[in-house]
Protein backbone atom coordinates (compact mmCIF):
# COMPACT_ATOMS: atom_id res chain seq x y z
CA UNK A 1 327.33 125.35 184.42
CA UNK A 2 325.27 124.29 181.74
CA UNK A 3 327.17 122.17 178.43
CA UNK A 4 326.15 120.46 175.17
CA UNK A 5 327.66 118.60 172.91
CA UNK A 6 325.79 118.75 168.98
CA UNK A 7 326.00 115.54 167.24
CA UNK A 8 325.65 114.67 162.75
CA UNK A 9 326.43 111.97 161.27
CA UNK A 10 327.81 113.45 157.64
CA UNK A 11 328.03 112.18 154.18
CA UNK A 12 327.62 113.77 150.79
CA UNK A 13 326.64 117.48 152.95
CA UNK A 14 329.04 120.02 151.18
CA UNK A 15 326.44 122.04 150.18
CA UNK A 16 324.50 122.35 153.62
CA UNK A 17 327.61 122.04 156.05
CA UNK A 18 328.43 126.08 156.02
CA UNK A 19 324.88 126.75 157.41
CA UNK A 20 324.56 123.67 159.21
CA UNK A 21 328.04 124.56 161.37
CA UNK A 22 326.95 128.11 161.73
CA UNK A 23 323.83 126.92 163.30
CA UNK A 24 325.64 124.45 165.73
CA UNK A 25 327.59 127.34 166.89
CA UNK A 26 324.60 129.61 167.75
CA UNK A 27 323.03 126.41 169.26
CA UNK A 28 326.65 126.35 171.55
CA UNK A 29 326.58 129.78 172.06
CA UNK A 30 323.29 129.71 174.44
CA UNK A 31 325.35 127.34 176.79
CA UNK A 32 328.38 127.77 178.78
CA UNK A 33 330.34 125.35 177.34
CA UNK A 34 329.75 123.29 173.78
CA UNK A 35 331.14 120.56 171.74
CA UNK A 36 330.58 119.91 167.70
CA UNK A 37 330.98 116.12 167.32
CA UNK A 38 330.69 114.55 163.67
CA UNK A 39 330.60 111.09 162.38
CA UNK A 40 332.08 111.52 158.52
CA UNK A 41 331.41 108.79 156.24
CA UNK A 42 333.09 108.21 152.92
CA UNK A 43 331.53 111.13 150.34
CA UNK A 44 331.21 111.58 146.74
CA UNK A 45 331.88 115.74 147.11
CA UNK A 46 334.08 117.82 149.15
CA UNK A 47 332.40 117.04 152.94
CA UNK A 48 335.86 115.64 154.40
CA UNK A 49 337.58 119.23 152.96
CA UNK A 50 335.02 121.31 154.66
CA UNK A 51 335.21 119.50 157.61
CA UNK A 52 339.27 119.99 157.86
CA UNK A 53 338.94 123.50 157.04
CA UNK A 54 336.45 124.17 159.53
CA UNK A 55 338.23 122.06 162.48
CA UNK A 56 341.08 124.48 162.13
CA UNK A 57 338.43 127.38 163.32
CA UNK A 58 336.69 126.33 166.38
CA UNK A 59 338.54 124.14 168.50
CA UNK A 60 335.42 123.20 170.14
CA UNK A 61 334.44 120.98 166.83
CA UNK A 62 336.14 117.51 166.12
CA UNK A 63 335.37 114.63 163.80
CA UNK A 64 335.62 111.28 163.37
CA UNK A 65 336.44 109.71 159.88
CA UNK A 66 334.91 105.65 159.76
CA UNK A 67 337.83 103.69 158.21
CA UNK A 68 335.18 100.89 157.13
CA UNK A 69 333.22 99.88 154.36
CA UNK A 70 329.92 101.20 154.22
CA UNK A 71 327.33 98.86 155.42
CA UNK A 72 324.52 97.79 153.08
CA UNK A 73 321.13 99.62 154.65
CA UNK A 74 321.22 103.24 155.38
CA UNK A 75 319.92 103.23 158.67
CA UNK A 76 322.64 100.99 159.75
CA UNK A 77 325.42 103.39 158.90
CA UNK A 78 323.66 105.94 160.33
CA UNK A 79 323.47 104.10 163.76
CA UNK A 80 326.89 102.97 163.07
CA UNK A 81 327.51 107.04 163.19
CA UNK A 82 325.22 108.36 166.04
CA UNK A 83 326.66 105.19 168.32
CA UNK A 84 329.99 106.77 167.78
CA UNK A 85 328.65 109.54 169.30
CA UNK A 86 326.92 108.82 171.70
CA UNK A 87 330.02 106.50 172.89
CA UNK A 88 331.86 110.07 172.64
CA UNK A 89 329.86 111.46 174.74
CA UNK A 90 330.30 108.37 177.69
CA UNK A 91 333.98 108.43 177.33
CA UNK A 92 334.35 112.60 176.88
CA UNK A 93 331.59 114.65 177.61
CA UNK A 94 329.33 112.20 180.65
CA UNK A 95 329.04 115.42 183.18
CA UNK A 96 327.55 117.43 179.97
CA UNK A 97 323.81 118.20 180.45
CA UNK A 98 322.55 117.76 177.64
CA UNK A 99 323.36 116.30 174.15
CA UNK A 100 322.22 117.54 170.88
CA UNK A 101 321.58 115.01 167.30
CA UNK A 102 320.93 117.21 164.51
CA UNK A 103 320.63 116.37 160.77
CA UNK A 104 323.19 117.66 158.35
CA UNK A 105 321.08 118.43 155.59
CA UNK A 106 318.38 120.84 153.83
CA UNK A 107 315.71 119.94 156.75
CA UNK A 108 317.60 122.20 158.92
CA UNK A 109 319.46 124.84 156.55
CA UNK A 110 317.32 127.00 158.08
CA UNK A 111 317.55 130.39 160.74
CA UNK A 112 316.94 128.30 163.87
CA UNK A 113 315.10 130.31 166.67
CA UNK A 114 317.38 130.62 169.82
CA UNK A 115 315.16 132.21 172.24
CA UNK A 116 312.81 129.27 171.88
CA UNK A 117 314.98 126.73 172.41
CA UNK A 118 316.80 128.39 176.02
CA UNK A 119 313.08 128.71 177.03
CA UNK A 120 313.08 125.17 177.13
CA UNK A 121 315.73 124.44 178.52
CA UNK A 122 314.35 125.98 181.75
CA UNK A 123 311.56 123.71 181.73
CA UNK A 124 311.77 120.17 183.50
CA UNK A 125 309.04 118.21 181.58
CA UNK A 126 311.13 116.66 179.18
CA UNK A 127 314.06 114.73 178.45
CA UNK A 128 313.55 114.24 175.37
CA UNK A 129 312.40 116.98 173.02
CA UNK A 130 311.71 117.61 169.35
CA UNK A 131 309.52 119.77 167.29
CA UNK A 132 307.63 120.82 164.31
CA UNK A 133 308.89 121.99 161.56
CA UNK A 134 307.96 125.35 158.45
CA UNK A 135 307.70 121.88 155.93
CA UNK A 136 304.81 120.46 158.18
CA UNK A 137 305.69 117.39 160.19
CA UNK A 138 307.37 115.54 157.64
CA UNK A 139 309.48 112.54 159.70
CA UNK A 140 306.65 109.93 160.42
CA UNK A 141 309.97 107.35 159.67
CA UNK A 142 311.36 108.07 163.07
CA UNK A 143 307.61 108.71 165.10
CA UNK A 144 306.48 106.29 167.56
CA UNK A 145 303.13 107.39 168.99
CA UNK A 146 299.99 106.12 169.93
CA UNK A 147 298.16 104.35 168.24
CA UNK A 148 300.50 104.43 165.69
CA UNK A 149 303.67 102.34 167.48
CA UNK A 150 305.12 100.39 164.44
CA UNK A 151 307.30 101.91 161.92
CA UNK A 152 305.60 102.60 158.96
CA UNK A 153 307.71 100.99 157.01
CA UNK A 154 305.98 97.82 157.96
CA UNK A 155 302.36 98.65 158.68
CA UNK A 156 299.98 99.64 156.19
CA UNK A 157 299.06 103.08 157.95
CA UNK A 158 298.27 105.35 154.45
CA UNK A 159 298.05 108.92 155.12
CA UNK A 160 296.53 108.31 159.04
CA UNK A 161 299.66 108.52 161.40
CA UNK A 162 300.66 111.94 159.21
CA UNK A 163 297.11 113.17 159.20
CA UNK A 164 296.87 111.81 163.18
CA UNK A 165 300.14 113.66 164.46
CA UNK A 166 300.06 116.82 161.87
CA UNK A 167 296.05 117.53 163.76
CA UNK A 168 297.16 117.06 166.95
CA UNK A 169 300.11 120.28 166.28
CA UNK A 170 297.30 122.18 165.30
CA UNK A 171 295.02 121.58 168.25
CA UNK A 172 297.62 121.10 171.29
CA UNK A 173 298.29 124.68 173.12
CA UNK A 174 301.28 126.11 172.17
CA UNK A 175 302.85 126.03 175.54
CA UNK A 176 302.43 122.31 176.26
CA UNK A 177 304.14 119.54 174.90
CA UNK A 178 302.83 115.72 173.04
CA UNK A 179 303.56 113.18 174.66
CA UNK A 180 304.96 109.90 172.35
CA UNK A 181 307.27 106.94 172.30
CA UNK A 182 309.97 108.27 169.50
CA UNK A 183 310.33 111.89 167.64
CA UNK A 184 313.38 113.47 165.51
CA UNK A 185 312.08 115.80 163.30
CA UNK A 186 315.80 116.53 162.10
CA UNK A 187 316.68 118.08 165.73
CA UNK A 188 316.07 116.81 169.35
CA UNK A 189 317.71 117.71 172.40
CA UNK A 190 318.07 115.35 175.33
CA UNK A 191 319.11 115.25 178.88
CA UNK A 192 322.48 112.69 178.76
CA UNK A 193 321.77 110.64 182.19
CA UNK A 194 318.75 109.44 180.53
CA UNK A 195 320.30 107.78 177.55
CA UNK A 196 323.92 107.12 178.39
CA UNK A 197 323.08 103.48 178.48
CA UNK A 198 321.05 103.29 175.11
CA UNK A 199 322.09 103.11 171.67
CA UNK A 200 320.90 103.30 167.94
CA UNK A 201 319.71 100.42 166.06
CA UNK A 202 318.67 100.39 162.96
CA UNK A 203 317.51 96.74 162.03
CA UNK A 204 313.71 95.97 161.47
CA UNK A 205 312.60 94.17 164.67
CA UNK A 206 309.95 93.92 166.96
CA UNK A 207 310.91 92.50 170.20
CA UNK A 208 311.45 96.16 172.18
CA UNK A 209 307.54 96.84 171.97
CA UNK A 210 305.36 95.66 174.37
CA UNK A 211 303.01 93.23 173.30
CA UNK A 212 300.35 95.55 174.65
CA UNK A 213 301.07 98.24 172.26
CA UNK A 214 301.73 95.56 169.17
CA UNK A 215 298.09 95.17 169.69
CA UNK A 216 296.67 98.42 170.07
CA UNK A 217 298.39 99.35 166.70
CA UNK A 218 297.08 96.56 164.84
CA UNK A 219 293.78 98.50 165.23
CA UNK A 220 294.75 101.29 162.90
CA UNK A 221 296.58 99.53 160.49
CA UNK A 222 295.35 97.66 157.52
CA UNK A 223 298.19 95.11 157.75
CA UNK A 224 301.33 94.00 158.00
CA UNK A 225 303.59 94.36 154.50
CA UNK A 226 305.76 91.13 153.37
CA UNK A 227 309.03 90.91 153.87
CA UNK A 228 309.51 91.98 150.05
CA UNK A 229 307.09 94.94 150.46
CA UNK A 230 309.63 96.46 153.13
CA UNK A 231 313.46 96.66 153.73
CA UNK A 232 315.27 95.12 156.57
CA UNK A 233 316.08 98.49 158.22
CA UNK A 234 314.12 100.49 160.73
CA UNK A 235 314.29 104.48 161.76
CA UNK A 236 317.31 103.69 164.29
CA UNK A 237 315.46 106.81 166.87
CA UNK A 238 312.79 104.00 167.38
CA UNK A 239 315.33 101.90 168.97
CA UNK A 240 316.76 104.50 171.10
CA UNK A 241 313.41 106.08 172.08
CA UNK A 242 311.46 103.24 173.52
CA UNK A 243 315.09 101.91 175.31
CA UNK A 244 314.93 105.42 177.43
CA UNK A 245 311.57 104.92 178.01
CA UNK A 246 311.95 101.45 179.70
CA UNK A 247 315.05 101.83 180.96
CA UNK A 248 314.83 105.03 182.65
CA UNK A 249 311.10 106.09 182.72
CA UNK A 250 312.56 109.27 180.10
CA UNK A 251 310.08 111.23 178.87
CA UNK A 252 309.99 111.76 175.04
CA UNK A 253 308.23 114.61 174.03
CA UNK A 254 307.21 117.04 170.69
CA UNK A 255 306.74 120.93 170.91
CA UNK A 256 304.09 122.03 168.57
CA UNK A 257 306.34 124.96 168.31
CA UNK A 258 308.81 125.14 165.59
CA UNK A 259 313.11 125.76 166.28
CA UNK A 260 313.35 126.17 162.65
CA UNK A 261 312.34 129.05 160.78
């Protein structure tokens, strides 16, 4: 019996959350059983009201409500959020086969392609798997892959890691899957026994990448930016990523196939 539990983290997403919920429910419907688990932080429109009204419609869907200030850096709230899931998920949903984080927002407002997604799910060379996307592959923030294993919001890459990962869509088969170190994309699916012991962290730091691969990026990179140049936040996927990948050998992977229409 195959379950799911789809994860957001929500804030100022009135305006998407009808499609965005309707999409989480076909994405529930291809399993046989689902969860819709939300992290709500404090919003300057009506996302708390939509979220209440649509609680009362599928009892499958819950949310959380953080009762703290909001923390400084973006990325750290929204680790704060997808922690909170992903601690949901250890305490509620641990014998659920896979686990779903999904932006809330425009990047997937779109008609999401079913059939392609249950196709994978039948395949076993992945644990880990995002994909393209109809705007091009826009989220080189959360992409970890080689050469390119900094975030770029610290190496002076230019146009190169976009360029690098946007040619090698085009030329990989559309069958197989790229391998790489971190991918979001706005959707990934994951097998939970492979990440119930990570977590999101979004702070800048260094000292979860090999020395080895430190290296190898300074090769394509035209330096490193001060400390003023860049914030003190990171994508918190990186984080998570390269954890699974040293901690349980899990295999993070892109389809050059796109879930979205």
């Amino acid at each position: 019996m195959s379950k799911c539990c789809i994860c957001g983290t929500v804030r100022d997403c009135e305006k998407y959350l009808d499609k965005i919920l309707k999409t989480m429910e076909q994405v529930g419907s291809i399993f046989d059983d689902y969860k819709i688990i939300l992290y709500y932080d404090v919003s300057r429109d009506k996302t708390l009201d939509k979220l209440k009204l649509y609680k009362d419609k599928n009892n499958r869907f819950d949310f959380y409500v953080n009762p703290d200030k909001l923390l400084e850096y973006r990325t750290h709230r929204i680790s704060k959020g997808r922690n909170y899931c992903l601690n949901y998920i250890r305490e509620n949903c641990s014998d659920y086969e896979y686990f779903i984080m999904m932006d809330c927002d425009n990047r997937c407002e779109r008609d999401i392609n079913l059939n392609l997604l249950n196709a994978y799910l039948l395949r076993n060379d992945w644990d880990s798997l995002s994909f393209d996307h109809p705007d091009g592959y826009y989220d080189d923030w959360a992409l970890s892959i080689g050469p390119y294993f900094i975030s770029k919001t610290v190496c002076k890459y230019g146009s190169n890691q976009v360029d690098y990962i946007n040619r090698l869509i085009r030329e990989t088969p559309r069958n197989n899957l790229i391998s790489c170190y971190s991918a979001f994309n706005g959707f990934a699916i994951y097998r939970t026994p492979k990440f119930l012991n990570c977590f999101y962290d979004g702070r800048l730091r260094f000292d979860y990448i090999p020395k080895v691969l430190l290296k190898r990026n300074k090769m394509v990179s035209s330096g490193i930016k001060s400390p003023i140049e860049h914030p003190r936040e990171d994508c918190e996927h990186r984080f998570f990523h390269y954890q699974a990948i040293y901690k349980n050998k899990a295999r993070i992977r892109i389809s050059p196939t796109r879930l979205f229409r």
